[in-house]
Protein backbone atom coordinates (compact mmCIF):
# COMPACT_ATOMS: atom_id res chain seq x y z
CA UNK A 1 -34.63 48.34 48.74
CA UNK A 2 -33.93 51.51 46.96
CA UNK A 3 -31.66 53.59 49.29
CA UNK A 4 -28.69 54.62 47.96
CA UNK A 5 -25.64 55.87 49.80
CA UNK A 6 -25.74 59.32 48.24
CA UNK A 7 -29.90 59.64 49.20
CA UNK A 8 -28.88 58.48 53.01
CA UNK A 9 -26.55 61.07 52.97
CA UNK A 10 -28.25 63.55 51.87
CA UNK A 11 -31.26 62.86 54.23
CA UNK A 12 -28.24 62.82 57.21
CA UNK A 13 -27.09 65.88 56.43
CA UNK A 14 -30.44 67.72 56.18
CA UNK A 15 -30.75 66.50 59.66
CA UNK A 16 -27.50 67.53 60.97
CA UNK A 17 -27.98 71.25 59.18
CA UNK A 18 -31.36 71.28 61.34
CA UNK A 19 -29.60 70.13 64.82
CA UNK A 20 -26.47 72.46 64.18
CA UNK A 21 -29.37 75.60 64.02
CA UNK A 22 -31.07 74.24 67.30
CA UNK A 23 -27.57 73.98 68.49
CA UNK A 24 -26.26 77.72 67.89
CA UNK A 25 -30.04 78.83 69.73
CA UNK A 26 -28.96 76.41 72.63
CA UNK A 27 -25.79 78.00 72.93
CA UNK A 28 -27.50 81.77 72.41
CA UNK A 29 -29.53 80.71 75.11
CA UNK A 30 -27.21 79.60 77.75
CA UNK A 31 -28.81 76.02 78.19
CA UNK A 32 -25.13 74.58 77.84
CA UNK A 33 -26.42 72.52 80.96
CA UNK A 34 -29.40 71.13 80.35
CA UNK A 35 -30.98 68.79 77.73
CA UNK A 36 -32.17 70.31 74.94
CA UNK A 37 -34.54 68.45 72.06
CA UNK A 38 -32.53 67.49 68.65
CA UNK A 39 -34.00 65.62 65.74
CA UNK A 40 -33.10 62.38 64.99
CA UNK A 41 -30.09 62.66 62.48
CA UNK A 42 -31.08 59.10 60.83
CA UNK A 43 -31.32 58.51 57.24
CA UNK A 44 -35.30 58.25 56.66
CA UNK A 45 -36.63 61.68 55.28
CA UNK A 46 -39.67 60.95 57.09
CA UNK A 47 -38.55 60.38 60.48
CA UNK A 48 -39.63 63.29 62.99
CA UNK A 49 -38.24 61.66 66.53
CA UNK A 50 -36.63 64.12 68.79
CA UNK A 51 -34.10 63.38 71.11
CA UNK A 52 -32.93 65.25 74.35
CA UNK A 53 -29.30 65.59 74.86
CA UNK A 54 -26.90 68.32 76.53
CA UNK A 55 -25.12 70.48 74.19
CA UNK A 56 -22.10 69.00 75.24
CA UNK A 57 -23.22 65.71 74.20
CA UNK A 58 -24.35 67.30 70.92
CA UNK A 59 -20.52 68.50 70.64
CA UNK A 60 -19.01 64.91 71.32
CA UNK A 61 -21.22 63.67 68.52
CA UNK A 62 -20.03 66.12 65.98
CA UNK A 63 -16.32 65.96 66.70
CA UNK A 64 -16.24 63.45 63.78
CA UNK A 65 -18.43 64.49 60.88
CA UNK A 66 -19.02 60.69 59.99
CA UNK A 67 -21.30 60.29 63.29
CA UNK A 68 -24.60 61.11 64.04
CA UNK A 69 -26.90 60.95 66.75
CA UNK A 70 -30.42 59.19 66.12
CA UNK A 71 -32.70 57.46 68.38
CA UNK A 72 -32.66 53.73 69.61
CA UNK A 73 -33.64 51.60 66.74
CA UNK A 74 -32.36 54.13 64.11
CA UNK A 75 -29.45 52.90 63.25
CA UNK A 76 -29.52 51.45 59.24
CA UNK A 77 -27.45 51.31 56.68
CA UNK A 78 -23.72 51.01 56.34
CA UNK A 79 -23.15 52.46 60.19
CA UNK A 80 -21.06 51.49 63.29
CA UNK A 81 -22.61 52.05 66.69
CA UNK A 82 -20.16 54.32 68.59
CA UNK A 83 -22.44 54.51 71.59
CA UNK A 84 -25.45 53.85 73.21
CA UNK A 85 -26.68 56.51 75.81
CA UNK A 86 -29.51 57.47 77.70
CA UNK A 87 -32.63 57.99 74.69
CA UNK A 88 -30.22 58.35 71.84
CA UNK A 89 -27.37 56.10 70.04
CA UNK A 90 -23.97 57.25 68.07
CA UNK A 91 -23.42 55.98 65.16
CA UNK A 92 -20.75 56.51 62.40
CA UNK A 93 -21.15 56.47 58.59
CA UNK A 94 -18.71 53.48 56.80
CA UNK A 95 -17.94 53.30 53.53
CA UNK A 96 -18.98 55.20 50.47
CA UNK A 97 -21.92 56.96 52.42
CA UNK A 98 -19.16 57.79 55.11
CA UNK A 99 -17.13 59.98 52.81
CA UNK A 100 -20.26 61.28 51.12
CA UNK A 101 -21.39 62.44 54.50
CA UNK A 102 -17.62 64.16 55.46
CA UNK A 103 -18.12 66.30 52.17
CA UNK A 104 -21.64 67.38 53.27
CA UNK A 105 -20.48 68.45 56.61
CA UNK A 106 -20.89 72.04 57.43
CA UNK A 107 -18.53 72.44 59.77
CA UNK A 108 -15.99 71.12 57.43
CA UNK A 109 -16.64 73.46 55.18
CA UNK A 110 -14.44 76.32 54.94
């Protein structure tokens, strides 16, 4: 197969970096209510499906750095689903991918 848990990561975090920018505009913006459009945080650097979520939702997500969100049918690899919700599943990173993904974290980062 060729993925390896430091590539998935990697891809993930990308992701996450991406969402936490359209995140701090949401905020800037005052759309703390609505749903906004995030990308899907899975591990394929191809993958360009965007989900709609409230920023609040976005928050729950990231109150563990070893979940992501990605869209139904995205999760893959050494994941748990934490939740399924309306156009977008939870999912946290297991394993050695799961630390990997902890250290990449930008909000752990200080």
């Amino acid at each position: 197969m060729g993925r390896s848990a430091e590539r998935a990561a990697t891809n993930e975090a990308r992701f996450r970096q991406a969402n936490e920018q359209i995140h701090e505009k949401v905020i800037e913006l005052g759309a703390w209510d609505g749903r906004a459009p995030y990308l899907c945080e899975c591990e394929d650097e191809r993958c360009t499906i965007v989900v709609l979520l409230a920023a609040a939702e976005y928050e729950d997500v990231r109150s563990d750095a070893r979940r992501f969100l990605v869209a139904p049918g995205h999760e893959d690899g050494d994941t748990r689903v934490v939740g399924r919700h309306d156009g977008f599943t939870v999912i946290e990173k297991m394993g050695e991918e799961g630390r990997l993904v902890e250290e990449l974290d930008p909000r752990s980062a200080t």
